[in-house]
N, C-alpha and C. Protein backbone atom coordinates (compact mmCIF):
# COMPACT_ATOMS: atom_id res chain seq x y z
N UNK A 1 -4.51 -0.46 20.72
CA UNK A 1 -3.10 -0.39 21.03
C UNK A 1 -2.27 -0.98 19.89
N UNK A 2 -2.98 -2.18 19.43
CA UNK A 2 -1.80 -2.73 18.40
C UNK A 2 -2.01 -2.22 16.81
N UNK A 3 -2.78 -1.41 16.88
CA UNK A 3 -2.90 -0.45 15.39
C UNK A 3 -2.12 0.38 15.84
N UNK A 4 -1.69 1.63 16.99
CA UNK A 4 -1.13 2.28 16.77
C UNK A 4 0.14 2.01 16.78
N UNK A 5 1.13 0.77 17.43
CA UNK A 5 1.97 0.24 16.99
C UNK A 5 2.60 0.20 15.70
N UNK A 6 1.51 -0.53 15.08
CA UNK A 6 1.38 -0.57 13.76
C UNK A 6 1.68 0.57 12.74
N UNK A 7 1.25 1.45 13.00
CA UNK A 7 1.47 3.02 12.13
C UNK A 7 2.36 3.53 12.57
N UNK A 8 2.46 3.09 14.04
CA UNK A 8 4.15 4.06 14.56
C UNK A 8 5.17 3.55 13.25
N UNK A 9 5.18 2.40 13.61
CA UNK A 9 6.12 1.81 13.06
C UNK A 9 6.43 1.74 10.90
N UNK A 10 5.50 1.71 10.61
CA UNK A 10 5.35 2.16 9.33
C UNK A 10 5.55 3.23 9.16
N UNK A 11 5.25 4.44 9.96
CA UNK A 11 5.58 5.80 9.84
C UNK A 11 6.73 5.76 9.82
N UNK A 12 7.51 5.00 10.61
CA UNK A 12 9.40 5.27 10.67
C UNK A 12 9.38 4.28 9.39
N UNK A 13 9.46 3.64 8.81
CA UNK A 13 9.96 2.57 7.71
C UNK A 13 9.82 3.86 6.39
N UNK A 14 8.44 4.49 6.50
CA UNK A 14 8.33 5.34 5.53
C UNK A 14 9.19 6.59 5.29
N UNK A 15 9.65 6.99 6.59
CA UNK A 15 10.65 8.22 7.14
C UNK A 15 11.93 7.89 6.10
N UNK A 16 12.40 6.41 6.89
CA UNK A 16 13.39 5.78 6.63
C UNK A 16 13.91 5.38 5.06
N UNK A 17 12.77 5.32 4.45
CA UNK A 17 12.90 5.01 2.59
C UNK A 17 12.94 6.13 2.15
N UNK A 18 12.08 7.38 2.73
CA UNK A 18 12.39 8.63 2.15
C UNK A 18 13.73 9.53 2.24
N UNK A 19 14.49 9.31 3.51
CA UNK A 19 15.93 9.66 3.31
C UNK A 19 16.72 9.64 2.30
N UNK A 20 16.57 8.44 1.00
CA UNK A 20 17.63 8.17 0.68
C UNK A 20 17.42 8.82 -1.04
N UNK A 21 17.90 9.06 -2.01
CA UNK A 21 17.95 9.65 -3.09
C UNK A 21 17.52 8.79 -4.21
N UNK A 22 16.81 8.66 -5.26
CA UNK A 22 16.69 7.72 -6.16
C UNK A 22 16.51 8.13 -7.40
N UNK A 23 16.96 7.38 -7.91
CA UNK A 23 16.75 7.62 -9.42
C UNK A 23 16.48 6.63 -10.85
N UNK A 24 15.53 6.92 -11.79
CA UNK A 24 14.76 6.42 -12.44
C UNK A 24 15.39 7.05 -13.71
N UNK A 25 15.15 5.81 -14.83
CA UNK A 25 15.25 6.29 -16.40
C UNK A 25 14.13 6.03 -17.25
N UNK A 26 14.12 6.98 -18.13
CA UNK A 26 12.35 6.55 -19.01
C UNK A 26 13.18 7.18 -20.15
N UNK A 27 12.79 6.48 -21.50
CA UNK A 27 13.22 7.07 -23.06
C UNK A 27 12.16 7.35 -23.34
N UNK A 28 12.65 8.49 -24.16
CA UNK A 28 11.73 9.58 -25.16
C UNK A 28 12.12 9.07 -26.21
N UNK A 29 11.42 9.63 -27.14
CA UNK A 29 11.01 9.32 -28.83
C UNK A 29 11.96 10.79 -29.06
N UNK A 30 12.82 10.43 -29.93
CA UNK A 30 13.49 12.21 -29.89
C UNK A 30 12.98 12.51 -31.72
N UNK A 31 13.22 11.21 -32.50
CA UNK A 31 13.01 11.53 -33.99
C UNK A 31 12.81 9.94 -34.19
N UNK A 32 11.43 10.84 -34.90
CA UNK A 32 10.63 9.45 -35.82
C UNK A 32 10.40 9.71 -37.33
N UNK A 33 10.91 9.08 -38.02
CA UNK A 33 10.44 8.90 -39.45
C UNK A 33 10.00 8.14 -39.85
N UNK A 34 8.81 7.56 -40.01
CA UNK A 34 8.58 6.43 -40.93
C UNK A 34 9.10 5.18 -39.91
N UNK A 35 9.59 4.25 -40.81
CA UNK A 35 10.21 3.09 -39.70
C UNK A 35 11.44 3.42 -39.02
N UNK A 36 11.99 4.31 -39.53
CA UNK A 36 13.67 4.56 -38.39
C UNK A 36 13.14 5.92 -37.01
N UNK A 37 13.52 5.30 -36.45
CA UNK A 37 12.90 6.03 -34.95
C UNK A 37 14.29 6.01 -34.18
N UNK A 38 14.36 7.36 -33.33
CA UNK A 38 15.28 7.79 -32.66
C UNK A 38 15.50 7.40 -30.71
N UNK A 39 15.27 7.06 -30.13
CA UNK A 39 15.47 7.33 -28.99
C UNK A 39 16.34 8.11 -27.81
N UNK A 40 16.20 8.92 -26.52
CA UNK A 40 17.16 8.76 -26.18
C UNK A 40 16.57 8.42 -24.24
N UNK A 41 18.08 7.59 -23.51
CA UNK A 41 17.32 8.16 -22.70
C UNK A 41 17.73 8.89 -21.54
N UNK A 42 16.42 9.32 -21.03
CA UNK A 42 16.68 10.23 -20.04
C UNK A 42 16.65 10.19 -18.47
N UNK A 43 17.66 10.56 -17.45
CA UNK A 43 18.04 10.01 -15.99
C UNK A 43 16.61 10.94 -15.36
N UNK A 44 15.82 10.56 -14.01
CA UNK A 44 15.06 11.61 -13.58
C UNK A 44 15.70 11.46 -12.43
N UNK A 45 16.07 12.20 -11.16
CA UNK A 45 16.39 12.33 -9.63
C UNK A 45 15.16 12.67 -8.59
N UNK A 46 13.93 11.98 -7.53
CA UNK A 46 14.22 11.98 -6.66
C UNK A 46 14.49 12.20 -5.68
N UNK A 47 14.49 12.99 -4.20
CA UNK A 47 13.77 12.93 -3.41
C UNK A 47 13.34 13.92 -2.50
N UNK A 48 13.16 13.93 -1.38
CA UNK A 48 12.16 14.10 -0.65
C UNK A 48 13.06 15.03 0.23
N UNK A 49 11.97 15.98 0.71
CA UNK A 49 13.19 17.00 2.02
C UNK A 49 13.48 16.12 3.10
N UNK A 50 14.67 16.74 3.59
CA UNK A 50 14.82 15.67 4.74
C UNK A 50 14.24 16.00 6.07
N UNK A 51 13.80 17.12 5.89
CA UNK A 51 12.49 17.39 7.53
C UNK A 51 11.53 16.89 7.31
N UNK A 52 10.83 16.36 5.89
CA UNK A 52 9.80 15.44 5.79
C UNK A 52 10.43 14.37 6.57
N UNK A 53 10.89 13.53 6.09
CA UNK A 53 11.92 12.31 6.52
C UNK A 53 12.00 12.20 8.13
N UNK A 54 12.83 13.35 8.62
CA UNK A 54 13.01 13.48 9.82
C UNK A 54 11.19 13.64 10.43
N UNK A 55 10.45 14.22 9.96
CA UNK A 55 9.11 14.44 11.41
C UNK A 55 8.63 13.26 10.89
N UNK A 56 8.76 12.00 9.90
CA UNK A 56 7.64 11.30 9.74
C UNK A 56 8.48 10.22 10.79
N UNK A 57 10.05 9.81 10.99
CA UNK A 57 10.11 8.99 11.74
C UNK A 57 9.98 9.40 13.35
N UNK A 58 9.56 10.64 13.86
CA UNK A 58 9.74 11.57 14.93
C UNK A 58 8.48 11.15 15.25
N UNK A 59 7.30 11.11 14.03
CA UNK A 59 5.77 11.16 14.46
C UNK A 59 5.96 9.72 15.07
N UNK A 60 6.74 8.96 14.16
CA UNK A 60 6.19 6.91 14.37
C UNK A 60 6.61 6.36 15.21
N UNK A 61 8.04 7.89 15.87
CA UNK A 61 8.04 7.25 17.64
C UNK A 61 7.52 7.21 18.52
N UNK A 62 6.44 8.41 18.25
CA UNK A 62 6.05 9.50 19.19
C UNK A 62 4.69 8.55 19.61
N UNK A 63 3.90 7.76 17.86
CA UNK A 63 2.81 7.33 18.25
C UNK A 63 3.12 5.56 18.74
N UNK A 64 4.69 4.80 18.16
CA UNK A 64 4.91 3.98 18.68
C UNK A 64 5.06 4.08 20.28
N UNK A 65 5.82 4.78 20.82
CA UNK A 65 5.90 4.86 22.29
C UNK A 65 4.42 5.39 23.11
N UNK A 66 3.38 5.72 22.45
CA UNK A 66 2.23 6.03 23.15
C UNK A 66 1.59 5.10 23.12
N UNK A 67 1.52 4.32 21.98
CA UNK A 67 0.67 2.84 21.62
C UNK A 67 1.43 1.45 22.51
N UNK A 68 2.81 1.64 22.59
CA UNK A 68 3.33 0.57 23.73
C UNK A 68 2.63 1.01 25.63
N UNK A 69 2.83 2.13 25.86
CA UNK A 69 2.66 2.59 27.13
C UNK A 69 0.93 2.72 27.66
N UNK A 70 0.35 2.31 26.43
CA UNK A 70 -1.10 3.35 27.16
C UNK A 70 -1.90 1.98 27.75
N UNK A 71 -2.53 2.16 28.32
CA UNK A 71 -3.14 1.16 29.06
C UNK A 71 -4.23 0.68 28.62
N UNK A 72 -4.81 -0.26 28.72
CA UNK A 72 -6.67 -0.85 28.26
C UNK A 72 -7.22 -0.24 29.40
């Protein structure tokens, strides 16, 4: 019972972080000569469909409310 609690509930936390949009920067090498080197950098975007999102916190109710209710 208290594992599936457990995953209900992580399943929604995971739902819940995937909703939201994010974004990351990483530089490239654009021009290198010798010792003078170029950089620039570049934005990446981030995320996830939101019916992923939506069935993963749908699943972590589905298995939270079965893991509270079920009996020993």
């Amino acid at each position: 019972m208290k594992s599936a609690i457990i995953t209900g509930a992580v399943l929604i936390v995971i739902g819940l972080a995937l909703l939201g949009q994010y974004s990351y920067t990483t530089q490239e090498s654009v021009f290198k000569l010798g010792p003078i080197q170029a950089t620039a950098e570049k934005t990446h975007t981030f995320s996830a469909p939101p019916e992923l999102s939506w069935a993963l916190i749908a699943g972590g109710a589905i298995v939270l409310i079965f893991g509270a209710t079920r009996k020993r």
